[in-house]
C-alpha atoms as a PDB file:
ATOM      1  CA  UNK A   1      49.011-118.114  78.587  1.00  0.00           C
ATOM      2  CA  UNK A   2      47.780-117.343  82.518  1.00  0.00           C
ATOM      3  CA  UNK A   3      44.919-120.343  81.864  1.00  0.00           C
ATOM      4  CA  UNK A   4      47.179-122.371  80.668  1.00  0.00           C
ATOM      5  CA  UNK A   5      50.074-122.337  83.216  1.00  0.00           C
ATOM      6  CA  UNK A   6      46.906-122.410  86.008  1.00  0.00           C
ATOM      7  CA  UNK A   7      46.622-126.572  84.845  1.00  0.00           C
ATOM      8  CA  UNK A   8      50.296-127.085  85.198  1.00  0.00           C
ATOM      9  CA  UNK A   9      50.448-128.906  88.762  1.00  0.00           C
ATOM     10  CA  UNK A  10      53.260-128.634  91.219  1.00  0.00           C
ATOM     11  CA  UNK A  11      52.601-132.146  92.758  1.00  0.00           C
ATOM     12  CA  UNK A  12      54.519-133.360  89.250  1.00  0.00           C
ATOM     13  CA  UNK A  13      57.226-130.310  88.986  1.00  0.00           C
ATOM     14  CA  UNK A  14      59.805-133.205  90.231  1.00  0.00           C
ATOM     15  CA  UNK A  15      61.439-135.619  87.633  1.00  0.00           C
ATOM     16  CA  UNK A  16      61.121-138.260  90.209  1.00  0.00           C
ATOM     17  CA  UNK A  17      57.021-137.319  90.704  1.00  0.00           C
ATOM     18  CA  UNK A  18      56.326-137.093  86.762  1.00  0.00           C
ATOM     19  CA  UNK A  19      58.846-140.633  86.377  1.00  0.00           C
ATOM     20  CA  UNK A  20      56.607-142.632  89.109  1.00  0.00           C
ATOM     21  CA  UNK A  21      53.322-141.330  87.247  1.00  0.00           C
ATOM     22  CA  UNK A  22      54.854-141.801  83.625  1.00  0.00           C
ATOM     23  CA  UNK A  23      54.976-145.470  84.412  1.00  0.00           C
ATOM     24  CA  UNK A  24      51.570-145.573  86.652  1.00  0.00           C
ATOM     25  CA  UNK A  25      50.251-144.101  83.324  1.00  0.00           C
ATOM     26  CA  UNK A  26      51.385-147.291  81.029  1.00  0.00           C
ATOM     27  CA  UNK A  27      51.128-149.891  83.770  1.00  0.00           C
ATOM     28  CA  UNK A  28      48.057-151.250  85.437  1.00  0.00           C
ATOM     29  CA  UNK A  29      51.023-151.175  88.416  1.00  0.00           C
ATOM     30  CA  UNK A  30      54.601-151.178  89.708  1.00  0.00           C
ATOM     31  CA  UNK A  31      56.397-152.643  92.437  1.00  0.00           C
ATOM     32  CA  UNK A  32      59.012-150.850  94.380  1.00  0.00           C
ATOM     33  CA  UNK A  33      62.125-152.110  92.774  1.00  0.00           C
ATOM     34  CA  UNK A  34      60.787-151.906  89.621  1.00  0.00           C
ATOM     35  CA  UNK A  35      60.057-148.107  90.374  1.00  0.00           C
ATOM     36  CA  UNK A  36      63.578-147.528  91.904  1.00  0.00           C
ATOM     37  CA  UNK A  37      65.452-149.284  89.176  1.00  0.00           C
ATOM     38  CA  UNK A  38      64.096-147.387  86.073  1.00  0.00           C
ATOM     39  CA  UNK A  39      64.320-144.217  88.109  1.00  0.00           C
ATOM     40  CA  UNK A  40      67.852-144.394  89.267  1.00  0.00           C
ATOM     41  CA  UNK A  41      66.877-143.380  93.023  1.00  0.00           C
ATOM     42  CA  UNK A  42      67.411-144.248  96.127  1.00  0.00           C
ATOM     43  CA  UNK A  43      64.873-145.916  98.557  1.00  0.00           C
ATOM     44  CA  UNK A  44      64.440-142.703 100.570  1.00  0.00           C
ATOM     45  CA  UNK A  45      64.023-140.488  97.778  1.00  0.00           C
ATOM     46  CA  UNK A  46      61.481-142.682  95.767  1.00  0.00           C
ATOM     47  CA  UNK A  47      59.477-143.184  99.344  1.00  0.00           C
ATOM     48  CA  UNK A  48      59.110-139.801  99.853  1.00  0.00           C
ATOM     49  CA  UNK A  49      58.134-139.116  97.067  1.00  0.00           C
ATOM     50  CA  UNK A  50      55.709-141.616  96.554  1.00  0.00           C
ATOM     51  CA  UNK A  51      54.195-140.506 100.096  1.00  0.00           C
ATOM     52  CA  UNK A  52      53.469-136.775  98.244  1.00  0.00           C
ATOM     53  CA  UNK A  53      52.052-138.340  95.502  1.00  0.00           C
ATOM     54  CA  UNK A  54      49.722-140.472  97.924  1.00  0.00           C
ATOM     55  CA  UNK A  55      49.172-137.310  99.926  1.00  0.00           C
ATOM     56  CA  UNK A  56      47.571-135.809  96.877  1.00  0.00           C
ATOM     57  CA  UNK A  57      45.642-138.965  96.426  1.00  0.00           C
ATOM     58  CA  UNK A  58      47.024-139.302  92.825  1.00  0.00           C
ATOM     59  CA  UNK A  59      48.391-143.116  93.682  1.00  0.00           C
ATOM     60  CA  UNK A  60      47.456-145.673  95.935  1.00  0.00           C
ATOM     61  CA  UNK A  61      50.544-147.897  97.976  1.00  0.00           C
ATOM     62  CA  UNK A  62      49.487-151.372  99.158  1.00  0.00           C
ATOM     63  CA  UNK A  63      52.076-153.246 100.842  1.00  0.00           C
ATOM     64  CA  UNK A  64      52.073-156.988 100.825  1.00  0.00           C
ATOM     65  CA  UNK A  65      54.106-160.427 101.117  1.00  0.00           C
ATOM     66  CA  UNK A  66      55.265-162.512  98.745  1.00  0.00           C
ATOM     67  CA  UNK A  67      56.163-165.505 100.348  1.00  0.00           C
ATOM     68  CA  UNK A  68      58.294-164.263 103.143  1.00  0.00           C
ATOM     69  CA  UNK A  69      59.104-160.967 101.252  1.00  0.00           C
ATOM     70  CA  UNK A  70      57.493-157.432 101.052  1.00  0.00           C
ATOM     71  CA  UNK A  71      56.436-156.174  98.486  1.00  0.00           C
ATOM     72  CA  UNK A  72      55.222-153.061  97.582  1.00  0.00           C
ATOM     73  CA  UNK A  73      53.716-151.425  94.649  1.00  0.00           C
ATOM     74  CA  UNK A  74      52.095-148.251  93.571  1.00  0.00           C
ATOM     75  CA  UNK A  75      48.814-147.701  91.527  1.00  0.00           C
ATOM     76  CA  UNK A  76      47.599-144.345  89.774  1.00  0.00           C
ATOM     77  CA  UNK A  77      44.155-143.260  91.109  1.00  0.00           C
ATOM     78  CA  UNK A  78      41.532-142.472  88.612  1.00  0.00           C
ATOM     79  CA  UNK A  79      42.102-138.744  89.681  1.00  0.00           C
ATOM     80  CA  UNK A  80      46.161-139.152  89.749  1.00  0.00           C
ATOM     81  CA  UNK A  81      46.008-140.352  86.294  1.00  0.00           C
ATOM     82  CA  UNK A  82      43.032-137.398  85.164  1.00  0.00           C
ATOM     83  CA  UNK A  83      45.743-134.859  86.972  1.00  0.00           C
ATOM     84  CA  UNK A  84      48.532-136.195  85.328  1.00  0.00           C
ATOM     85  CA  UNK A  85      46.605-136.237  81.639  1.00  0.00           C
ATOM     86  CA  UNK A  86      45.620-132.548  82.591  1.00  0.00           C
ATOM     87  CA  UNK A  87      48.918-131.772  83.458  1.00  0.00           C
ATOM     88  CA  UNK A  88      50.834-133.014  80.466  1.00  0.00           C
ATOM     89  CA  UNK A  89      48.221-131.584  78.347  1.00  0.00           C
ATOM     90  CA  UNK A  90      49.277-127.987  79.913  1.00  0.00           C
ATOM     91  CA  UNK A  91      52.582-128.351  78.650  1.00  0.00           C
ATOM     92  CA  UNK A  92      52.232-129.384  75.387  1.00  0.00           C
ATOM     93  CA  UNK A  93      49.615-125.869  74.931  1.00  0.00           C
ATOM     94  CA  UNK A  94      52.666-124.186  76.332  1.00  0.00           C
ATOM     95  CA  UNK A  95      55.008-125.557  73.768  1.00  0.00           C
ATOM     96  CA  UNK A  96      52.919-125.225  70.974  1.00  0.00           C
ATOM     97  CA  UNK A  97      52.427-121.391  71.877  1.00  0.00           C
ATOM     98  CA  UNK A  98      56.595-121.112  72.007  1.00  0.00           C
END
């Protein structure tokens, strides 16, 4: 039970964390609107978040235009998305073991 709850990572412990990298997962990408709108948050709250996340190196943020328009959108690193896999894999040991 200890090894298992030792691959359970904090940096996704927040439903707004494990949302933005539950997406990165199935996407190649997503945009900042599209982020905010499936997550229900505000700007602030998905920024911040997405700053820990980049902090951890487990997505990337490039900011661009679009015309006249930012835009910005959020990538899972190769090691965000081999922490996330880890992660998720934790918890389903720990449920099976319930």
């Amino acid at each position: 039970m200890k090894n298992i709850l030792q691959h359970i990572n904090k940096a996704f412990d927040h439903r707004i964390r494990l949302g933005i990298m539950s997406i990165l997962m199935v996407n190649e990408y997503a945009d900042f609107n599209t982020l905010k709108e499936l997550l229900g948050v505000t700007d602030g709250n998905l920024a911040s978040h997405a700053k820990a996340l980049e902090g951890e190196k487990y997505i990337t943020i490039e900011k661009q235009f679009i015309g006249k328009k930012p835009n910005t959108r959020y990538i899972a690193t190769k090691e965000g998305r081999k922490a996330f896999k880890d992660h998720i894999d934790a918890l389903e040991k720990l449920i099976q073991k319930g």
